[in-house]
N, C-alpha and C. Protein backbone atom coordinates (compact mmCIF):
# COMPACT_ATOMS: atom_id res chain seq x y z
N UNK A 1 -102.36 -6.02 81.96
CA UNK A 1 -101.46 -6.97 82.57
C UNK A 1 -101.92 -8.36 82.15
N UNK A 2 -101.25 -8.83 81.61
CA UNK A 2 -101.15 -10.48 81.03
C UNK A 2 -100.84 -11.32 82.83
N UNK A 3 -102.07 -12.24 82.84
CA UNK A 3 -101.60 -13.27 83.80
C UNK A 3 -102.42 -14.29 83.61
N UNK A 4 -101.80 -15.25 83.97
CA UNK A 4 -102.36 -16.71 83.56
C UNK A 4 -101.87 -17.80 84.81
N UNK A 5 -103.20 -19.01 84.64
CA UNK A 5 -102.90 -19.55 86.05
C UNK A 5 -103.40 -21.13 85.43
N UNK A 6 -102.00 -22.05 85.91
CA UNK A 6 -102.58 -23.81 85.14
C UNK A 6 -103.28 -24.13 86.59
N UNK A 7 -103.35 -24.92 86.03
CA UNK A 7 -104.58 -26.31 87.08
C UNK A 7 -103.95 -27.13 86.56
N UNK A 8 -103.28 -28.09 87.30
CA UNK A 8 -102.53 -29.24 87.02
C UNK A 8 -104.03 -30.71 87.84
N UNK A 9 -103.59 -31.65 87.37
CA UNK A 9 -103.85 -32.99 87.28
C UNK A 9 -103.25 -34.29 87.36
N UNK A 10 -102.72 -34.77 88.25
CA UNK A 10 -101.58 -35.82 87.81
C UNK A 10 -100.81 -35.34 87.17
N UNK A 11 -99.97 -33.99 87.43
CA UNK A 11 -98.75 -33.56 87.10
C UNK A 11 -99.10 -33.10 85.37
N UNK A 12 -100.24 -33.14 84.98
CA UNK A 12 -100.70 -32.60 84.17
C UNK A 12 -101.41 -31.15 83.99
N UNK A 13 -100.93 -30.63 83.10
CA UNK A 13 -102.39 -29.24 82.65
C UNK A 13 -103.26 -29.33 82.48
N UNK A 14 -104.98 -29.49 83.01
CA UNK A 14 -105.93 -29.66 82.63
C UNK A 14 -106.55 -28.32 82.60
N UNK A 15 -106.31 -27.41 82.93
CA UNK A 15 -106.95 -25.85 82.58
C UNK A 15 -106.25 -25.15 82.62
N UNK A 16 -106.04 -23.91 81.86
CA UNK A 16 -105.49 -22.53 81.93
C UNK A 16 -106.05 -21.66 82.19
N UNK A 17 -106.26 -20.53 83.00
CA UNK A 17 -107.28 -19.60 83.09
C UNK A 17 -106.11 -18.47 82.89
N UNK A 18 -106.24 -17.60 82.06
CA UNK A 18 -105.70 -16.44 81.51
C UNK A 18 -106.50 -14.91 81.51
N UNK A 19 -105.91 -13.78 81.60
CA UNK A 19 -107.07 -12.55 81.62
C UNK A 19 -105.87 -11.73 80.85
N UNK A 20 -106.39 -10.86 80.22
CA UNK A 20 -105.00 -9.77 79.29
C UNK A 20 -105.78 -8.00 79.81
N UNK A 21 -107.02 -8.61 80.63
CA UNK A 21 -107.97 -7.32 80.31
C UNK A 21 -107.85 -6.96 82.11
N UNK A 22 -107.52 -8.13 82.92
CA UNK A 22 -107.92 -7.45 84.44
C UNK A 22 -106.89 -6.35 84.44
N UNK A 23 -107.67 -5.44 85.06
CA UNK A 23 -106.93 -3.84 85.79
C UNK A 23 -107.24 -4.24 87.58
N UNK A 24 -106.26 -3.81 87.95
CA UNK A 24 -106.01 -3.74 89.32
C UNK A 24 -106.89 -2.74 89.99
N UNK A 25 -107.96 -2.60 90.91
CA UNK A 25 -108.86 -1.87 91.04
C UNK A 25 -107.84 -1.21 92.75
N UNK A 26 -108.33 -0.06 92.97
CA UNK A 26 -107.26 0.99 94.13
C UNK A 26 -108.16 -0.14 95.37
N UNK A 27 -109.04 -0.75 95.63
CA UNK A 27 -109.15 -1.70 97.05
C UNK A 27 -108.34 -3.14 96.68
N UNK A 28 -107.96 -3.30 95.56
CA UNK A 28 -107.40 -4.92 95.88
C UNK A 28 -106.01 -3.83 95.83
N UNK A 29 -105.58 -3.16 95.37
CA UNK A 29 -104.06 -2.45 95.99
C UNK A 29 -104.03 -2.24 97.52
N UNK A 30 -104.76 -1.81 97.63
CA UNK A 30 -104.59 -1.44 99.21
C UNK A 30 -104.58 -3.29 100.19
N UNK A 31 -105.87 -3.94 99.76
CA UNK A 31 -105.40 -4.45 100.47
C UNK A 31 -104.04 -5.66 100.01
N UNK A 32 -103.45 -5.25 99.19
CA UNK A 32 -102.17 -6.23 98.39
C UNK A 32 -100.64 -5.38 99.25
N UNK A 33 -101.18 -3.98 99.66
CA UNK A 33 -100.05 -3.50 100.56
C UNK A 33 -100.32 -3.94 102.12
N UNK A 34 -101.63 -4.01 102.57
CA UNK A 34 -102.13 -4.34 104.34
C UNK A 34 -101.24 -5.70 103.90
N UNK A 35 -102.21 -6.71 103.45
CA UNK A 35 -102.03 -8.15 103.59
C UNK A 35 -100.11 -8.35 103.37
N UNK A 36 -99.63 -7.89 102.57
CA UNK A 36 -97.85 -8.11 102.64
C UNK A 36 -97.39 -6.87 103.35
N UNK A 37 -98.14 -6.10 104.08
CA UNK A 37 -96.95 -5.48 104.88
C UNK A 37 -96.20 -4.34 104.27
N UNK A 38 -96.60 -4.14 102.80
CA UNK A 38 -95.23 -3.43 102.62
C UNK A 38 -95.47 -1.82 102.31
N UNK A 39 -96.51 -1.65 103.35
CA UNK A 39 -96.18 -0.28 103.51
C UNK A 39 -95.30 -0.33 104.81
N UNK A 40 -94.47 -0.98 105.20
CA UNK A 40 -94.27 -0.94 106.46
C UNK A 40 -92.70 -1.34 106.02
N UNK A 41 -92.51 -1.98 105.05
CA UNK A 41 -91.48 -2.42 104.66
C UNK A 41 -90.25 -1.09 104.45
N UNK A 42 -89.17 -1.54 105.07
CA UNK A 42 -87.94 -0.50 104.13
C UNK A 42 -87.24 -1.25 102.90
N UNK A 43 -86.65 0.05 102.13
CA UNK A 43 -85.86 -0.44 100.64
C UNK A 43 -85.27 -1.99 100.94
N UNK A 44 -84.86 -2.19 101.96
CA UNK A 44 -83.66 -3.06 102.10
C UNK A 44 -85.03 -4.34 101.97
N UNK A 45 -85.74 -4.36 103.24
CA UNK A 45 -86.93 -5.22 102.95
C UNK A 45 -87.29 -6.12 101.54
N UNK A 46 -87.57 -4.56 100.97
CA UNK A 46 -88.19 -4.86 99.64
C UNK A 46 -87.37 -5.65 98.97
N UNK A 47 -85.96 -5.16 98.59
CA UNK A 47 -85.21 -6.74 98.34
C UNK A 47 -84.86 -7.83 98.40
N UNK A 48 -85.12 -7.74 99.87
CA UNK A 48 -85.12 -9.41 100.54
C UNK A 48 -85.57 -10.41 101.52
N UNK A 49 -87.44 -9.75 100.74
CA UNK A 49 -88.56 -10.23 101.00
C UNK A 49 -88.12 -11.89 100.92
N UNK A 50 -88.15 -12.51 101.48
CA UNK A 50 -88.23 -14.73 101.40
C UNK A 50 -89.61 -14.96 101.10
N UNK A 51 -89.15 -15.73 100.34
CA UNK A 51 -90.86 -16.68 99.83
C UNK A 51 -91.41 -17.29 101.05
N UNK A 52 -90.35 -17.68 101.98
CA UNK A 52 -91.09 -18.16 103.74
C UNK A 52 -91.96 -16.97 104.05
N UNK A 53 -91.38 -15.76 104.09
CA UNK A 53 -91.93 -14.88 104.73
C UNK A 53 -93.54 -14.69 103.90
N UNK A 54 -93.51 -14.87 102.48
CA UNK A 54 -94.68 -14.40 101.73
C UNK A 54 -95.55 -15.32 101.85
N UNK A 55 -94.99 -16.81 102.11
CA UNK A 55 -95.63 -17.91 102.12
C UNK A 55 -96.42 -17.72 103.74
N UNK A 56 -95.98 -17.51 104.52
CA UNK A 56 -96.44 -16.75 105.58
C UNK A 56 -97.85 -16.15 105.71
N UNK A 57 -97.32 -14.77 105.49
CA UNK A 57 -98.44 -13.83 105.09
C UNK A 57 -99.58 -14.76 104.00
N UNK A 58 -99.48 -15.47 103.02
CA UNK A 58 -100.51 -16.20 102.42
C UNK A 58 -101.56 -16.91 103.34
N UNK A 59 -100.45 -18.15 104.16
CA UNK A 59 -101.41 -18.61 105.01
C UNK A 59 -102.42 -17.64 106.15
N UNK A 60 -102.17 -16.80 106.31
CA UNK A 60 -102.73 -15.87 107.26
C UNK A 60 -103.74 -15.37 106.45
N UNK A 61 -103.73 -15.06 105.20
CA UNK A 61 -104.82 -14.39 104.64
C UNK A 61 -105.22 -15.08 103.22
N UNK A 62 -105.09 -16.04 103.98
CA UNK A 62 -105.50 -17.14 102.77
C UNK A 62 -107.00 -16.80 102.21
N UNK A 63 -108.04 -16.72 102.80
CA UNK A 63 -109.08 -16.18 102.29
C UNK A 63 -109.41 -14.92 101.57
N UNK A 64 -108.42 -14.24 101.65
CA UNK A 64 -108.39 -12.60 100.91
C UNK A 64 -107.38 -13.26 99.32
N UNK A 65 -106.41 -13.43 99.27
CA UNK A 65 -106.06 -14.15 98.50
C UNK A 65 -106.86 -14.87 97.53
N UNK A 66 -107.79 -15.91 98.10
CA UNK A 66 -108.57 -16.36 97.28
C UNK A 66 -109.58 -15.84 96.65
N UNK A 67 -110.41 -14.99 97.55
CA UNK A 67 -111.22 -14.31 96.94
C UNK A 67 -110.45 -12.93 95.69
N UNK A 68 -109.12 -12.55 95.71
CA UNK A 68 -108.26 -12.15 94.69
C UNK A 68 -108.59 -13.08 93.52
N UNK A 69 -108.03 -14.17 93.58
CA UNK A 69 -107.62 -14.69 92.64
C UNK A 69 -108.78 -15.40 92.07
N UNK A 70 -110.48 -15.32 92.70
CA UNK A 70 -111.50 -15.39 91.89
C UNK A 70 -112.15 -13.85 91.50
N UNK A 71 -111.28 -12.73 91.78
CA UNK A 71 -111.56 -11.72 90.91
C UNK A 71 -110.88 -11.54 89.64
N UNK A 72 -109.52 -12.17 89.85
CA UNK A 72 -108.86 -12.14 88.68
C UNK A 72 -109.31 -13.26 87.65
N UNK A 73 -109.59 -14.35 87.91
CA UNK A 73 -110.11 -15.27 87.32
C UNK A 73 -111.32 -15.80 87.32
N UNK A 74 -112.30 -15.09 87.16
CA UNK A 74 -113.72 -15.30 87.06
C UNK A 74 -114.27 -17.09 86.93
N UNK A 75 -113.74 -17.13 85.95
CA UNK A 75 -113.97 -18.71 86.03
C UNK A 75 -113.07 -20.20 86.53
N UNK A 76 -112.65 -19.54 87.98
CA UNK A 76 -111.94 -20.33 88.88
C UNK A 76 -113.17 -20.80 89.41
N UNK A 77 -112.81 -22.31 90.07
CA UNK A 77 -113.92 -22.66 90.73
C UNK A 77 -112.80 -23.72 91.79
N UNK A 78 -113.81 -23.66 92.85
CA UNK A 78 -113.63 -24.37 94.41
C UNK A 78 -112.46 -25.60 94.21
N UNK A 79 -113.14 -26.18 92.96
CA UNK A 79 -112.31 -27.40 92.49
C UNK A 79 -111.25 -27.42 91.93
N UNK A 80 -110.74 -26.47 91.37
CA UNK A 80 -109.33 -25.81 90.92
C UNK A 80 -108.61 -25.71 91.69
N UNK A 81 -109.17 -25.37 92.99
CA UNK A 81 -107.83 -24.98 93.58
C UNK A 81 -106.85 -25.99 94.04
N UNK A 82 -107.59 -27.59 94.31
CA UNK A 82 -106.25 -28.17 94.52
C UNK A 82 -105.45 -28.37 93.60
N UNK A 83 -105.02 -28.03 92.41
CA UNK A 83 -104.58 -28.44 91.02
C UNK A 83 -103.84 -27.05 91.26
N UNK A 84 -103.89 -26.06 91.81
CA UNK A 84 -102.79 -24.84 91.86
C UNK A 84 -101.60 -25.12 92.44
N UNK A 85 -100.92 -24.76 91.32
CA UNK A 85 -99.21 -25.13 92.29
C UNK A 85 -98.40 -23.88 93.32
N UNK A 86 -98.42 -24.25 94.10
CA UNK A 86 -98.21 -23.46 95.07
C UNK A 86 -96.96 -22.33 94.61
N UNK A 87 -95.76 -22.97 93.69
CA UNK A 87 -95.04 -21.96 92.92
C UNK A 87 -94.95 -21.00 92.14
N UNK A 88 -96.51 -21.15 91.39
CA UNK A 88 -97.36 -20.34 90.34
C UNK A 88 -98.01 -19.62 90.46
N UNK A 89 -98.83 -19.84 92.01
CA UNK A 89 -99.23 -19.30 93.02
C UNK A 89 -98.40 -17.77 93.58
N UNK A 90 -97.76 -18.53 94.36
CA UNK A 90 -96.59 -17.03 94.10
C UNK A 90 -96.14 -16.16 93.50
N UNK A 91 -95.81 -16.83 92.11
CA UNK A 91 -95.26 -16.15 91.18
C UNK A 91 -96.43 -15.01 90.69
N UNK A 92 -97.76 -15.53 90.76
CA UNK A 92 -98.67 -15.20 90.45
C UNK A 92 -98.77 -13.48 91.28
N UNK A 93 -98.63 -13.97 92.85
CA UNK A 93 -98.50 -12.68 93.78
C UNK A 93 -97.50 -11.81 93.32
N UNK A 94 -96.50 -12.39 93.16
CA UNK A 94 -94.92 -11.44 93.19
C UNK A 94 -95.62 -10.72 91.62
N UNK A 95 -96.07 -11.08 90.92
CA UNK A 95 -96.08 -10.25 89.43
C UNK A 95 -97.39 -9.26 89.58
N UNK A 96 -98.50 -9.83 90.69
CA UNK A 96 -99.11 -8.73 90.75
C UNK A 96 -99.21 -7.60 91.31
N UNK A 97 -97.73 -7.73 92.62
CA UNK A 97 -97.83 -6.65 93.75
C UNK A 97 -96.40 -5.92 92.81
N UNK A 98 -95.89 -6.35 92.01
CA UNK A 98 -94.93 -5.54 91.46
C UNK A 98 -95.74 -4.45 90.35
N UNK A 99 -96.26 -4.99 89.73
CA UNK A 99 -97.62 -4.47 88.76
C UNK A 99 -98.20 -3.27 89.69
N UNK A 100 -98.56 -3.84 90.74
CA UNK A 100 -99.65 -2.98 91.53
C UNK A 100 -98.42 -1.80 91.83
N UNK A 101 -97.02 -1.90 92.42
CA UNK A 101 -96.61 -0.51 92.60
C UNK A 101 -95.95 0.29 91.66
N UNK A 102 -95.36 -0.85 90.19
CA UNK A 102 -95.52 0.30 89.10
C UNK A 102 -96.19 0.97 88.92
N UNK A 103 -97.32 0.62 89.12
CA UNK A 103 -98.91 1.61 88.51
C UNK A 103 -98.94 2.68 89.17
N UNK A 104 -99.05 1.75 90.71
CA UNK A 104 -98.69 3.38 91.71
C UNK A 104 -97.96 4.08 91.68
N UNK A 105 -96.64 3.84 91.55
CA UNK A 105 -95.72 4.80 92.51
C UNK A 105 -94.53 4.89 90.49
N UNK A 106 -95.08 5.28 89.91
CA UNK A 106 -94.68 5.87 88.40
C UNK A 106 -95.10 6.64 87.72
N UNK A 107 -95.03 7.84 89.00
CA UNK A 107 -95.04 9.29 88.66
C UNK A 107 -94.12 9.95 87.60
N UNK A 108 -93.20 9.52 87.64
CA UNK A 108 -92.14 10.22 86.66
C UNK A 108 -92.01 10.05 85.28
N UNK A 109 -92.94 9.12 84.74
CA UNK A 109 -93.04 8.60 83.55
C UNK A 109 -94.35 9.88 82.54
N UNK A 110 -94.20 9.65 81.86
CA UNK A 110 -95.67 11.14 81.42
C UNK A 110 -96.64 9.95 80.61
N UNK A 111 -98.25 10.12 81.09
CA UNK A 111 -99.13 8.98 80.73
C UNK A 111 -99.40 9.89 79.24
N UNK A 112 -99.63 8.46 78.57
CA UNK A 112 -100.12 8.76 77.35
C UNK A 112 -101.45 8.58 77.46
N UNK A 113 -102.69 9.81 76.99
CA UNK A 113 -103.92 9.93 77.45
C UNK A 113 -104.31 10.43 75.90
């Protein structure tokens, strides 16, 4: 999974932190389903999850989150984070919890081994 994260500066890019190699390990899944809820969620849910609502759940587990996103990005540091845009941020979540239940729940596909 390709993901990448700017650090802005005065509306500038001053870092990119990128990974092509992180794999989603089965405890940051689990807790990527506790922390959003969505084992709890129905189909209908799942479609029309609001960014209020996710933005939500962030602030609540804002510290699990972060410590995520210094597993995914090893060389994030304390000082980065105000330079994260809170939209990228998201986007960042939404591409990894979609990731996380392809992986899971794509039984029907036959793995190439």
């Amino acid at each position: 999974m390709d993901l990448k994260l700017n650090i802005y500066k005065k509306g500038e890019v001053v870092k990119t932190l990128s990974t092509s190699t992180y794999e989603l390990t089965l405890g940051v899944c689990e807790d990527l389903i506790n922390l959003l809820g969505l084992g709890k969620l129905t189909e209908t849910d799942k479609e029309d999850i609001k960014v209020s609502e996710l933005s939500d759940l962030i602030v609540v587990h804002w510290d699990k989150f972060i410590e995520l996103l210094h597993e995914i990005f090893p060389d994030l540091t304390e000082d980065d984070h105000r330079g994260i845009r809170v939209v990228e941020l998201k986007d960042l979540i939404v591409t990894i919890g979609k990731d996380t239940f392809k992986r899971l729940f794509n039984f029907n596909k036959k793995s190439k081994n």
